[in-house]
C-alpha atoms as a PDB file:
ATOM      1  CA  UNK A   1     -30.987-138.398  57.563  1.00  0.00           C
ATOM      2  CA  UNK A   2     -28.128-138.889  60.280  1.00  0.00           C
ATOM      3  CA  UNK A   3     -29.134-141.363  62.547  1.00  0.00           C
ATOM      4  CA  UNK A   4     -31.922-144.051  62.291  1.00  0.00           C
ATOM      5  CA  UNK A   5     -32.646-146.377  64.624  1.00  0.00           C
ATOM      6  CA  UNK A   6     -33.257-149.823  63.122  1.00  0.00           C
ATOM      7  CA  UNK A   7     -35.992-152.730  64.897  1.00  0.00           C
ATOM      8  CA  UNK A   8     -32.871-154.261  66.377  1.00  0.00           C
ATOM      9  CA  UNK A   9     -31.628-151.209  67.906  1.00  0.00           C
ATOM     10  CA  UNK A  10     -28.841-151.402  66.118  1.00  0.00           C
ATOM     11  CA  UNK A  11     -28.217-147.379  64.584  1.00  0.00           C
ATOM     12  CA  UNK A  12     -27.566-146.394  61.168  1.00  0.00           C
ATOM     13  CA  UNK A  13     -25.430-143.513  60.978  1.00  0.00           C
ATOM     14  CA  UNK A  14     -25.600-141.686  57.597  1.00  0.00           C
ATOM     15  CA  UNK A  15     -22.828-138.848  57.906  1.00  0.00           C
ATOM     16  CA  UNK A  16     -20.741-139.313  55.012  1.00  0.00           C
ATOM     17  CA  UNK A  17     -20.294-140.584  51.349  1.00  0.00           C
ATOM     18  CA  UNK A  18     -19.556-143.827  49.661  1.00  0.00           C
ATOM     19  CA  UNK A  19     -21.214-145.982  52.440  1.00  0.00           C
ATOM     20  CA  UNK A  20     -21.686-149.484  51.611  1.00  0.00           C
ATOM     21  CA  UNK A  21     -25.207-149.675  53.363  1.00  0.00           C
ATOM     22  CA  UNK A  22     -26.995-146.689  51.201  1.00  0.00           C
ATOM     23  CA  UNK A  23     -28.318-147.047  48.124  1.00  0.00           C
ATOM     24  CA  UNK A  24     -30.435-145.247  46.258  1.00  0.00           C
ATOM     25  CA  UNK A  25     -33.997-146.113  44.851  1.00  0.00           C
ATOM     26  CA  UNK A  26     -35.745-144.647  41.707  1.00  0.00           C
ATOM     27  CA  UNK A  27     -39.364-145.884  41.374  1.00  0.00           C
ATOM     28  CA  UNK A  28     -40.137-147.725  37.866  1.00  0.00           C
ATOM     29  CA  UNK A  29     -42.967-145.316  36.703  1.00  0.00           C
ATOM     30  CA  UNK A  30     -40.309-142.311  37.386  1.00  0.00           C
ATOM     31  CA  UNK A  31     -37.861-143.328  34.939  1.00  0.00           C
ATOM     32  CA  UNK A  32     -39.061-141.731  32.230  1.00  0.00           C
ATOM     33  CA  UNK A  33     -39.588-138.565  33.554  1.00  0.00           C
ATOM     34  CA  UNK A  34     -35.625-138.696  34.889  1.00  0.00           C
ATOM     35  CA  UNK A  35     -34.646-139.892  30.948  1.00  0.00           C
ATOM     36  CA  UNK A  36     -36.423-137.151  29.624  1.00  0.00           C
ATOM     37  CA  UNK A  37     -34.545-134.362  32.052  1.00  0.00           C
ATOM     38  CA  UNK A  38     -31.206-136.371  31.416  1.00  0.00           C
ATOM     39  CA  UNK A  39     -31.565-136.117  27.503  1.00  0.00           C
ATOM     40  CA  UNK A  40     -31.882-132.472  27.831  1.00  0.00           C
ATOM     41  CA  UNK A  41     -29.070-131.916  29.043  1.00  0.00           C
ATOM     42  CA  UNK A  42     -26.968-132.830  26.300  1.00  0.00           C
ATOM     43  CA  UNK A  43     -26.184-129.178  24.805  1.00  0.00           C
ATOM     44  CA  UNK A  44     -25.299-127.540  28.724  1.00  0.00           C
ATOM     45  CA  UNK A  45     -22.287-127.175  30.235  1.00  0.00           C
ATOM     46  CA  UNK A  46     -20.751-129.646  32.770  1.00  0.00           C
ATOM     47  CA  UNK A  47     -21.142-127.580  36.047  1.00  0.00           C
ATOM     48  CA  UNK A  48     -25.251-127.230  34.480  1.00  0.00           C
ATOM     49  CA  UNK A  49     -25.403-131.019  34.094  1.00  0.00           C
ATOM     50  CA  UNK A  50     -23.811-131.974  37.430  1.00  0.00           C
ATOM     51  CA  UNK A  51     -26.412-129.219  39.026  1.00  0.00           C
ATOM     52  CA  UNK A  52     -29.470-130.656  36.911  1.00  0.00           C
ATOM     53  CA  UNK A  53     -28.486-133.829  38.060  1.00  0.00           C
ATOM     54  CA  UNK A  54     -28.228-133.190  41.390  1.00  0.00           C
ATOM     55  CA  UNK A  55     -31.683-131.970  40.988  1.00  0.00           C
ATOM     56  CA  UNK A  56     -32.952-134.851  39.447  1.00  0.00           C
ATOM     57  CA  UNK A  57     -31.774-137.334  42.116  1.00  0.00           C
ATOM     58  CA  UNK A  58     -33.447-135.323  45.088  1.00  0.00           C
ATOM     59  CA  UNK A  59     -36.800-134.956  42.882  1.00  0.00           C
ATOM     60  CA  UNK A  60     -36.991-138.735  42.092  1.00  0.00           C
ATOM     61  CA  UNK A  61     -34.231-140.564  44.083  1.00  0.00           C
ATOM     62  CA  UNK A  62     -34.896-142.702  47.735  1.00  0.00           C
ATOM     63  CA  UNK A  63     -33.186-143.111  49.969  1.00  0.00           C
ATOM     64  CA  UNK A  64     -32.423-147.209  51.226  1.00  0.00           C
ATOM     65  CA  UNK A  65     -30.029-147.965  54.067  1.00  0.00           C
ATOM     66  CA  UNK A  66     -29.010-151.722  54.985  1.00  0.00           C
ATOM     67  CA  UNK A  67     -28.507-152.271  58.795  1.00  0.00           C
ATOM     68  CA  UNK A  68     -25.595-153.969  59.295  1.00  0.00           C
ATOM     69  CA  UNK A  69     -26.679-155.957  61.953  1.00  0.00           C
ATOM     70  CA  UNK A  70     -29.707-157.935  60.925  1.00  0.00           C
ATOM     71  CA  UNK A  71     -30.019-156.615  57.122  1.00  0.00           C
ATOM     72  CA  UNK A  72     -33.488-155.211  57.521  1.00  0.00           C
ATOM     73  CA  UNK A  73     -34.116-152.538  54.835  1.00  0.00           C
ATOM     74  CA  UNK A  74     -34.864-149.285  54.909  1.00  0.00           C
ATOM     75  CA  UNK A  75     -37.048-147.385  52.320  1.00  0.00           C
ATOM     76  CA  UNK A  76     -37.370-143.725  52.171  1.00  0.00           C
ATOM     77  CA  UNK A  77     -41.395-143.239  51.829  1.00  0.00           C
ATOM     78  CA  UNK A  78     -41.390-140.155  49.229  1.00  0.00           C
ATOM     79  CA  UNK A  79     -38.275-138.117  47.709  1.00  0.00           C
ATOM     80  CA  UNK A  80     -36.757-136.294  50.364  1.00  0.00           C
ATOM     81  CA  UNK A  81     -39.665-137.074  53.249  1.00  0.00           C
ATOM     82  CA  UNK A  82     -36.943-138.627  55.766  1.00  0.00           C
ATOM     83  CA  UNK A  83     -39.690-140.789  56.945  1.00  0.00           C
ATOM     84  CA  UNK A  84     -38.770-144.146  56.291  1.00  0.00           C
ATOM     85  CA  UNK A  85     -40.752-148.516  56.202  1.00  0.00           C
ATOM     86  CA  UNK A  86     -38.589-151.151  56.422  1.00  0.00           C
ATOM     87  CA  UNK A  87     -38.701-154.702  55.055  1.00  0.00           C
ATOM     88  CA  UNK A  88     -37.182-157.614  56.863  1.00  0.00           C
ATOM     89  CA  UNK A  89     -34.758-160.264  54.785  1.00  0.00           C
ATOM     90  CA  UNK A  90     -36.292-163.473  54.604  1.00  0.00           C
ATOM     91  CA  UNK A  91     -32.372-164.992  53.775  1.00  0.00           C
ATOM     92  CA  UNK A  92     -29.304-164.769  55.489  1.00  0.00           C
ATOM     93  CA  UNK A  93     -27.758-162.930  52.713  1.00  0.00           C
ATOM     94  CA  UNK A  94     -26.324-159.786  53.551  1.00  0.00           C
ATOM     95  CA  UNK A  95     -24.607-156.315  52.096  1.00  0.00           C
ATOM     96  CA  UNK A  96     -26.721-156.300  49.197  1.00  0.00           C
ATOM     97  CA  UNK A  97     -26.163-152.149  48.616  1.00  0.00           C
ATOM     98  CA  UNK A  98     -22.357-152.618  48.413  1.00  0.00           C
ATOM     99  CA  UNK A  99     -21.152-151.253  45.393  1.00  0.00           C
ATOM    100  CA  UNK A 100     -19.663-153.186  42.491  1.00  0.00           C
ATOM    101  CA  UNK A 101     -15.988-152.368  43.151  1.00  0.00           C
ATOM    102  CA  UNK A 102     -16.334-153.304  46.676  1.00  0.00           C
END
């Protein structure tokens, strides 16, 4: 994704890393199946693991985006469908994807 428009109209540009807006989302009944490629790993090389992992995140990992402007989020339907639902904050709090070091 590069641009989505939010229900605001505000736009949510996604064009490079370590945005404090995206997130990523790994469904509960998925986690197992991510554990199981992780501990696999364990015997391969550092430039396999990275790759695997890479992998792994694209097979199981969502996409979420926070706009900035009225906090609505922004769920990626499947894996990698760039089709997107949103859900609408029923608080004023805001930034919720910002990382911990933030």
């Amino acid at each position: 994704m590069s641009d989505l428009k939010c229900k605001c109209g505000h736009i949510i540009t996604d064009g490079t890393d370590n945005l404090p807006y995206k997130g990523e989302v790994i469904s509960d009944q998925d986690w197992e199946a991510v554990w199981g490629a992780i501990s696999e790993l364990r015997q391969s090389s550092s430039d396999t693991c990275c790759d695997a992992i890479t992998g792994i995140r694209i097979a199981h990992g969502r996409d979420i985006y926070e706009c900035l402007r009225c906090g609505r989020l922004w769920v990626e339907c499947e894996p990698g469908a760039n089709e997107f639902v949103s859900f609408s904050p029923d608080t004023p709090v805001r930034n919720i994807l910002r990382g911990k070091q933030a």
